[in-house]
N, C-alpha and C. Protein backbone atom coordinates (compact mmCIF):
# COMPACT_ATOMS: atom_id res chain seq x y z
N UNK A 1 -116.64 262.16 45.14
CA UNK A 1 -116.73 263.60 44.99
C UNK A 1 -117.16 263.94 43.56
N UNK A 2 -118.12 264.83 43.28
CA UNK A 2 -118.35 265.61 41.85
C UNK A 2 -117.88 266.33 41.61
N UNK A 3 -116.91 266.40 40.34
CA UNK A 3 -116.26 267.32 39.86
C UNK A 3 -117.09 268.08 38.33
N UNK A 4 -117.19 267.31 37.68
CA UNK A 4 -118.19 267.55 36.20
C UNK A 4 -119.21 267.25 36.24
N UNK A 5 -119.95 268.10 35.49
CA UNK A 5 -121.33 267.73 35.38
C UNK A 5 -121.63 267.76 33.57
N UNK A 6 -122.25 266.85 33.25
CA UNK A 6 -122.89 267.49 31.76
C UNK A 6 -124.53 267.68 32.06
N UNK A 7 -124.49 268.65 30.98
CA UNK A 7 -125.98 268.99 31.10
C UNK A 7 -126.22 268.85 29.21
N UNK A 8 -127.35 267.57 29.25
CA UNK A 8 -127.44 267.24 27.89
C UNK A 8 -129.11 267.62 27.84
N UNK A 9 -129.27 269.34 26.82
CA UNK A 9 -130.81 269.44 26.13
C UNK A 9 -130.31 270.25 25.17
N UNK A 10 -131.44 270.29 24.44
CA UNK A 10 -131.56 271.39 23.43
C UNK A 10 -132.56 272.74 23.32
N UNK A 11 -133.09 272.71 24.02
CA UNK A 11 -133.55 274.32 24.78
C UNK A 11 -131.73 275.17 26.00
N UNK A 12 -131.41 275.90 24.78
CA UNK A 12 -130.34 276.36 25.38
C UNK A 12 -130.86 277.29 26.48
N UNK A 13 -132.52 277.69 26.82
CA UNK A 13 -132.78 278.52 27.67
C UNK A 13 -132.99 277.57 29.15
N UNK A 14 -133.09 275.65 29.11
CA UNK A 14 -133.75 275.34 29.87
C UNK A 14 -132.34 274.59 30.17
N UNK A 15 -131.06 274.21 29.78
CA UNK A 15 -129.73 274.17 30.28
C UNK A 15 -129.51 275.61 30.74
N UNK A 16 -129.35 276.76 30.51
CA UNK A 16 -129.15 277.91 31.49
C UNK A 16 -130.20 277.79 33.12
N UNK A 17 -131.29 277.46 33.33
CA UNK A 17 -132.34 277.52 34.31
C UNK A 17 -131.18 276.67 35.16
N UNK A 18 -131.14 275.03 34.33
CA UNK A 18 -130.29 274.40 34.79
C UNK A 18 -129.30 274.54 35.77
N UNK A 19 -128.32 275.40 34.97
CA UNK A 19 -127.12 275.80 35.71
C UNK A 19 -126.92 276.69 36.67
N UNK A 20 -128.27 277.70 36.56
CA UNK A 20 -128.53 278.33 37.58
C UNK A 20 -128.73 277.61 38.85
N UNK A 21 -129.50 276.64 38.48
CA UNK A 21 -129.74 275.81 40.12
C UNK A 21 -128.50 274.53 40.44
N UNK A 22 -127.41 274.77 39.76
CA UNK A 22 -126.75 274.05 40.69
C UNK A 22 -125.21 275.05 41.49
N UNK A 23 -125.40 274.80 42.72
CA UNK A 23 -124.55 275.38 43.43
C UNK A 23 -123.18 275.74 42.91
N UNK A 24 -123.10 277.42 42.93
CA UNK A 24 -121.67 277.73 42.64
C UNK A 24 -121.06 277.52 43.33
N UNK A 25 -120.79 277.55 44.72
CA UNK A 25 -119.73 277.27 45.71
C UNK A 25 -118.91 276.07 46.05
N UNK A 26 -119.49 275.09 44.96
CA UNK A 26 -118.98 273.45 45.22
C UNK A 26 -117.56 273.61 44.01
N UNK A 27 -117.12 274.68 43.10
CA UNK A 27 -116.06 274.49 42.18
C UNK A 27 -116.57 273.24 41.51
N UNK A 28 -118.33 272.81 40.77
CA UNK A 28 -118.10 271.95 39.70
C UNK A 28 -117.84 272.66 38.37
N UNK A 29 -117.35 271.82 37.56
CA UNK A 29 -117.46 272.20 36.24
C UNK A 29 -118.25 271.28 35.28
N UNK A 30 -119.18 272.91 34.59
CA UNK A 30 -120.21 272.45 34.27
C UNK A 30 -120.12 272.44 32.40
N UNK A 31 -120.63 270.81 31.87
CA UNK A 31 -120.42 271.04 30.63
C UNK A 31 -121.94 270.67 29.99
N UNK A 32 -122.13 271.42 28.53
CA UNK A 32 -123.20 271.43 27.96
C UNK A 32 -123.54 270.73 26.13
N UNK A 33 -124.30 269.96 26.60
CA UNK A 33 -124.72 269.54 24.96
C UNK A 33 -125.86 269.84 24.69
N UNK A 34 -126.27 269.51 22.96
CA UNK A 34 -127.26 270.28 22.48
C UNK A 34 -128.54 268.66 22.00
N UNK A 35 -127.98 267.99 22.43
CA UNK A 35 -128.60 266.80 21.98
C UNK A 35 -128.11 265.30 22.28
N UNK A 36 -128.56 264.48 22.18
CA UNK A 36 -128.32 263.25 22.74
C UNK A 36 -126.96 262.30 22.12
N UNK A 37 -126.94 262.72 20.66
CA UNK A 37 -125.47 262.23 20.32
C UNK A 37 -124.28 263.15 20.77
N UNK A 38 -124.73 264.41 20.38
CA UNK A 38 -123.77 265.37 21.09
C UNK A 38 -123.21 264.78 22.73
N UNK A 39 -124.38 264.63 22.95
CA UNK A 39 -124.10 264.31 24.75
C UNK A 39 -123.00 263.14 25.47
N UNK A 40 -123.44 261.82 24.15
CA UNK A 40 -122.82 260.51 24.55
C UNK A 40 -121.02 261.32 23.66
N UNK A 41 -120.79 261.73 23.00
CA UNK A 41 -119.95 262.24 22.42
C UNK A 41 -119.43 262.87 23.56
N UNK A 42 -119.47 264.06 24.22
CA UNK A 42 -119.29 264.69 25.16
C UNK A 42 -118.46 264.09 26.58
N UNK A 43 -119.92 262.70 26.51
CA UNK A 43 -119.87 261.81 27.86
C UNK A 43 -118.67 261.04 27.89
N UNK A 44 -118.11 260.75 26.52
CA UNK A 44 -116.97 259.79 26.20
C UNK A 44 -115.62 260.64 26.42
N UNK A 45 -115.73 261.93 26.05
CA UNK A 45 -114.72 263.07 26.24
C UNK A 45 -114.22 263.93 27.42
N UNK A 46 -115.34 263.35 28.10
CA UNK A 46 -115.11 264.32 30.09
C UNK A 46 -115.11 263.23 30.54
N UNK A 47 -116.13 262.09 30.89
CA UNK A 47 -116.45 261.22 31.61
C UNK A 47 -116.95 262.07 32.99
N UNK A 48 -117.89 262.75 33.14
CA UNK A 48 -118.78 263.62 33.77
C UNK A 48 -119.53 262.67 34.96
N UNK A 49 -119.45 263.15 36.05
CA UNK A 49 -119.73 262.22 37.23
C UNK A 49 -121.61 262.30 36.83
N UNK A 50 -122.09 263.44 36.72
CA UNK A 50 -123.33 263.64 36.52
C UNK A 50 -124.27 263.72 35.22
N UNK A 51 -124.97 263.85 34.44
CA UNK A 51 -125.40 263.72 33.35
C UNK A 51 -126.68 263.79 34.03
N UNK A 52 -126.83 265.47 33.58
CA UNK A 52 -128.62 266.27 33.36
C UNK A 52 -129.00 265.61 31.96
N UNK A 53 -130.30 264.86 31.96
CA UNK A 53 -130.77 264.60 30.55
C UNK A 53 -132.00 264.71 30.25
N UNK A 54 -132.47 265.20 29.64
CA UNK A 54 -133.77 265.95 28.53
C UNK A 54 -134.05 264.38 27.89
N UNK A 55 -135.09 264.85 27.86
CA UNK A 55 -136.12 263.10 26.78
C UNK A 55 -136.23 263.50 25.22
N UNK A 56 -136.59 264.71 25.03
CA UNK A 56 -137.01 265.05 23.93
C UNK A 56 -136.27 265.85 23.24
N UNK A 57 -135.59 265.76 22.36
CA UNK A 57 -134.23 266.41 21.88
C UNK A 57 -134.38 265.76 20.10
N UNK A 58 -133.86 267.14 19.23
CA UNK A 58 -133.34 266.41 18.47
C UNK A 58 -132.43 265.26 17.60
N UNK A 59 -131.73 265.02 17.04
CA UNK A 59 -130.55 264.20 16.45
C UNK A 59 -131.01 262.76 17.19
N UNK A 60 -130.63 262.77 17.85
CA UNK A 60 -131.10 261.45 19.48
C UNK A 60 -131.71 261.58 20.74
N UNK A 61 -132.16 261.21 21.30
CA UNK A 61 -133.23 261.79 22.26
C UNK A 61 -133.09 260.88 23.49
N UNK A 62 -133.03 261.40 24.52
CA UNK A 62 -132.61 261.03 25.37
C UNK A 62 -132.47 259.67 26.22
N UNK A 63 -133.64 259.45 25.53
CA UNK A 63 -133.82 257.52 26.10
C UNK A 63 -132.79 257.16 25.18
N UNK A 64 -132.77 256.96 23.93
CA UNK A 64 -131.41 256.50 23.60
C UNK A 64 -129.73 256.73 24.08
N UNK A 65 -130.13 257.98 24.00
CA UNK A 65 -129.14 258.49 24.60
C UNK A 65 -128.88 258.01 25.94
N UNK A 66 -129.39 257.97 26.75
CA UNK A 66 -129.05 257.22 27.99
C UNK A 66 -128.69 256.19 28.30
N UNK A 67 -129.33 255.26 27.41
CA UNK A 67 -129.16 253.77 26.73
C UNK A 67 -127.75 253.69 26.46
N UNK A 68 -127.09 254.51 25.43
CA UNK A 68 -125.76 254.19 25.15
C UNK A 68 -124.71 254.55 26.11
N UNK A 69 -124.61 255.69 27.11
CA UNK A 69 -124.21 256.36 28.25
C UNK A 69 -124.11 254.94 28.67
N UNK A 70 -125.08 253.96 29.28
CA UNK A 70 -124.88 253.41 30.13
C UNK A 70 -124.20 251.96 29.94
N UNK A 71 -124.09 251.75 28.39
CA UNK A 71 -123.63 250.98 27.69
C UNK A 71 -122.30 251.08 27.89
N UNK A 72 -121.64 252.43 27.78
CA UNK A 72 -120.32 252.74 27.40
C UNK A 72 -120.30 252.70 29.25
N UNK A 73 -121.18 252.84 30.34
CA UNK A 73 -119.92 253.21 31.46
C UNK A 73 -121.66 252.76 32.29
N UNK A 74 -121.62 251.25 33.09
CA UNK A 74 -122.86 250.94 33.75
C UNK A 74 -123.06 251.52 34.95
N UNK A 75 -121.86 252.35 35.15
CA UNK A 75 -122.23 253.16 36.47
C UNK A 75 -122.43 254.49 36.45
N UNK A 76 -122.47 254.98 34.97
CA UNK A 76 -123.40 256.47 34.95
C UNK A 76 -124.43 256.93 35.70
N UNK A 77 -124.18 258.09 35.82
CA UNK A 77 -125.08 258.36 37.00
C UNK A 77 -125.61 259.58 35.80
N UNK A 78 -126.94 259.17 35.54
CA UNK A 78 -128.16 259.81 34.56
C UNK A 78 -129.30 260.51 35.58
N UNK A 79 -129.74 261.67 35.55
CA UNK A 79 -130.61 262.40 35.99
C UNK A 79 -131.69 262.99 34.82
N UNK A 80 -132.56 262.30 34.85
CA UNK A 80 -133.67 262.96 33.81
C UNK A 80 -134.65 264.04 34.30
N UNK A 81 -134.13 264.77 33.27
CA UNK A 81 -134.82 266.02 33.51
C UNK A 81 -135.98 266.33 31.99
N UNK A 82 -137.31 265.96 32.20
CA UNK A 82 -138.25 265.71 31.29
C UNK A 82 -139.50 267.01 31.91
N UNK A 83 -140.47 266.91 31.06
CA UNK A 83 -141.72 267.63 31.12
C UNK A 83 -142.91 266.52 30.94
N UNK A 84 -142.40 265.56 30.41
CA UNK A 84 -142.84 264.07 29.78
C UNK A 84 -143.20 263.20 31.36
N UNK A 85 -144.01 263.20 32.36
CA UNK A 85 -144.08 262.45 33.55
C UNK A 85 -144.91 261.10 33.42
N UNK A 86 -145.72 261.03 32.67
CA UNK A 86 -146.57 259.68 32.25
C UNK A 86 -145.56 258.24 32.62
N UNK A 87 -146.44 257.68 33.68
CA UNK A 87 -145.84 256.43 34.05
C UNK A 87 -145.00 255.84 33.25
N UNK A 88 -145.69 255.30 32.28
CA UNK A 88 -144.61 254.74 31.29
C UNK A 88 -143.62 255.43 30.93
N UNK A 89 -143.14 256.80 30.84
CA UNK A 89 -142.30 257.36 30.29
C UNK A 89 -141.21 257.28 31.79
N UNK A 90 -141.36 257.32 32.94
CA UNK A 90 -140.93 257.28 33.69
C UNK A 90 -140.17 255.89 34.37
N UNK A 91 -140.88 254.87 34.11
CA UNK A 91 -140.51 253.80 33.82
C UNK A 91 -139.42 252.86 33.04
N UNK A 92 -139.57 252.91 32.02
CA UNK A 92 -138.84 253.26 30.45
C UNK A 92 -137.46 253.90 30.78
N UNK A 93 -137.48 255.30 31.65
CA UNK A 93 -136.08 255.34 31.90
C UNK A 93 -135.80 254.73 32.67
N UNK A 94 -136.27 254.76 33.95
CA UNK A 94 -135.76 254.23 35.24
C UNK A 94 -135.29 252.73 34.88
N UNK A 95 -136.11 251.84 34.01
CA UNK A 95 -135.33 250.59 33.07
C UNK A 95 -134.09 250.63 32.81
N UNK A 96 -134.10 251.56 31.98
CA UNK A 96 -132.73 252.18 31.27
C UNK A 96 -131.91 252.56 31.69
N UNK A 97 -131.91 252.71 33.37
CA UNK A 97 -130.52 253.26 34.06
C UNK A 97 -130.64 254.38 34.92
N UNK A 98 -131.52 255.11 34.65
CA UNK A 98 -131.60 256.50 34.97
C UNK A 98 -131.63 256.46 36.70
N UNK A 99 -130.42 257.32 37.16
CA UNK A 99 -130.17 257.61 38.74
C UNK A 99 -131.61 258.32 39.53
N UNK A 100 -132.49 259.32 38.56
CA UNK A 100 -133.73 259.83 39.10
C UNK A 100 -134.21 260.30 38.03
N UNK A 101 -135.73 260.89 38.38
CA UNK A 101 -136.13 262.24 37.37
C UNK A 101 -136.69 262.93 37.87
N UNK A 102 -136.42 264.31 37.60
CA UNK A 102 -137.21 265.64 38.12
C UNK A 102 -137.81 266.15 37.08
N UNK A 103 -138.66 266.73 37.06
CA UNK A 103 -140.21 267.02 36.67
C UNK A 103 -139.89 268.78 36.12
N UNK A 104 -139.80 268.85 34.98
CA UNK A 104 -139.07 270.33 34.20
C UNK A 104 -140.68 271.21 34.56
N UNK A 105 -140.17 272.37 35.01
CA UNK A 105 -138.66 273.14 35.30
C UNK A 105 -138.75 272.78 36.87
N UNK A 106 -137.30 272.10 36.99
CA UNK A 106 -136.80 271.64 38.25
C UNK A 106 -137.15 272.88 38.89
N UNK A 107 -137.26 272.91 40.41
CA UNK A 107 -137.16 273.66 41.14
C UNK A 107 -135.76 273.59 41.40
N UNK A 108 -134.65 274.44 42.05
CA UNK A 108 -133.67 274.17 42.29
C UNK A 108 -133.22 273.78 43.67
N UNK A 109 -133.81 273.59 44.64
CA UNK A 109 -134.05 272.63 45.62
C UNK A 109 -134.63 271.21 44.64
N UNK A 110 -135.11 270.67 44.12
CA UNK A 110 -135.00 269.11 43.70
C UNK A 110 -133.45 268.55 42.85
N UNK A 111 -132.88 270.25 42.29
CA UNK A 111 -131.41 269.60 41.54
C UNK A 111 -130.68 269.45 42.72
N UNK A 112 -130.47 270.50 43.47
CA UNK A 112 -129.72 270.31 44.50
C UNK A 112 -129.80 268.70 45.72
N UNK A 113 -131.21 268.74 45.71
CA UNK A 113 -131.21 267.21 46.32
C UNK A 113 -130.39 266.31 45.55
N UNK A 114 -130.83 266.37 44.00
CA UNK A 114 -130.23 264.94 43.54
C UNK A 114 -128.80 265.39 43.77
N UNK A 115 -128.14 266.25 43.25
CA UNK A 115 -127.26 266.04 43.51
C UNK A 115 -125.89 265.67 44.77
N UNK A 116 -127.03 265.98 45.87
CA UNK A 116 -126.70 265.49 47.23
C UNK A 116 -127.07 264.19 47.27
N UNK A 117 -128.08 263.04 46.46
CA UNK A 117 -128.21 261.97 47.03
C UNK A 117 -126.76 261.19 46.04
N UNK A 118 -126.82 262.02 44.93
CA UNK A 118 -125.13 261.47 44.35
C UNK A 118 -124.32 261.21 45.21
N UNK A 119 -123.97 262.55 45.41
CA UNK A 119 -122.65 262.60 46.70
C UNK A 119 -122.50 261.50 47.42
N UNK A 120 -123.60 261.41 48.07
CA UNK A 120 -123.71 260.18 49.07
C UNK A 120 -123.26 258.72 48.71
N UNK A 121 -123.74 258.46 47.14
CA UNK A 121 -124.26 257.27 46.74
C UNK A 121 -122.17 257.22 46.83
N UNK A 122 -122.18 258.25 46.46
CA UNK A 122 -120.48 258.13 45.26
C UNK A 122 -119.93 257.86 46.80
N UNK A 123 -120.03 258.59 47.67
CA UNK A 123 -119.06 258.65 49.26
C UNK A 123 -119.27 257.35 49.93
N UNK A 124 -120.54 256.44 49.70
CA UNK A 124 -120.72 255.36 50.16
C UNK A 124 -119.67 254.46 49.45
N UNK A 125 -119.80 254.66 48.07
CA UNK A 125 -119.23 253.22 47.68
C UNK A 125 -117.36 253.60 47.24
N UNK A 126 -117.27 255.19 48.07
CA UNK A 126 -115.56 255.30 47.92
C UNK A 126 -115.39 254.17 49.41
N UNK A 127 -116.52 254.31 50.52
CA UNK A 127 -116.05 253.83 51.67
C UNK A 127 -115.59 252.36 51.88
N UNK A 128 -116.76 251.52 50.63
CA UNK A 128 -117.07 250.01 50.82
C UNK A 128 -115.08 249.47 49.79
């Protein structure tokens, strides 16, 4: 089950779009960083089932940032949320751990998917 979510960018206008598209009626709680150390900081302090992540950020930037997320906990579940789609850049995360990426500005039917193929992934392996 998802209870937290973090949402790690630094366009505080493109974490609001964000939060708009994920469903109010599920009671998650939704938390926000401004950057990629902020985020792993954050990530260590909720332990957030989900993690929205931005590529391009100041302080640390999200490939790192994801990098250490997954360092500290290999079953993070990372959702990249970039403008950045170039194979290699897509790649590079998906290396790095990353659960998916959606293509900024998400539609909110593609957040809502991922976050239904979570559910699943998480409900499968409460079952096994």
């Amino acid at each position: 089950m998802i209870n937290k979510i973090l949402i790690v960018d630094d366009s505080p206008v493109a974490r609001r779009m964000l939060k708009t598209c994920i469903p109010k009626d599920k009671g998650y709680e939704i938390f926000e960083a401004s950057n990629g150390q902020d985020g792993i900081e954050k990530y260590k302090e909720l332990n957030p089932d989900i993690v929205f992540m931005d590529l391009t950020m100041p302080v640390m930037d999200g490939y790192k940032a994801t990098a250490k997320i997954k360092e500290i906990d290999k079953n993070a579940v990372i959702i990249v949320t970039t403008a950045d789609i170039q194979p290699k850049s897509i790649a590079s995360v998906m290396e790095l751990g990353a659960f998916t990426l959606l293509k900024k500005p998400a539609k909110a039917s593609s957040i809502q998917e991922a976050i239904a193929k979570v559910e699943l992934k998480i409900n499968t392996l409460q079952e096994k």
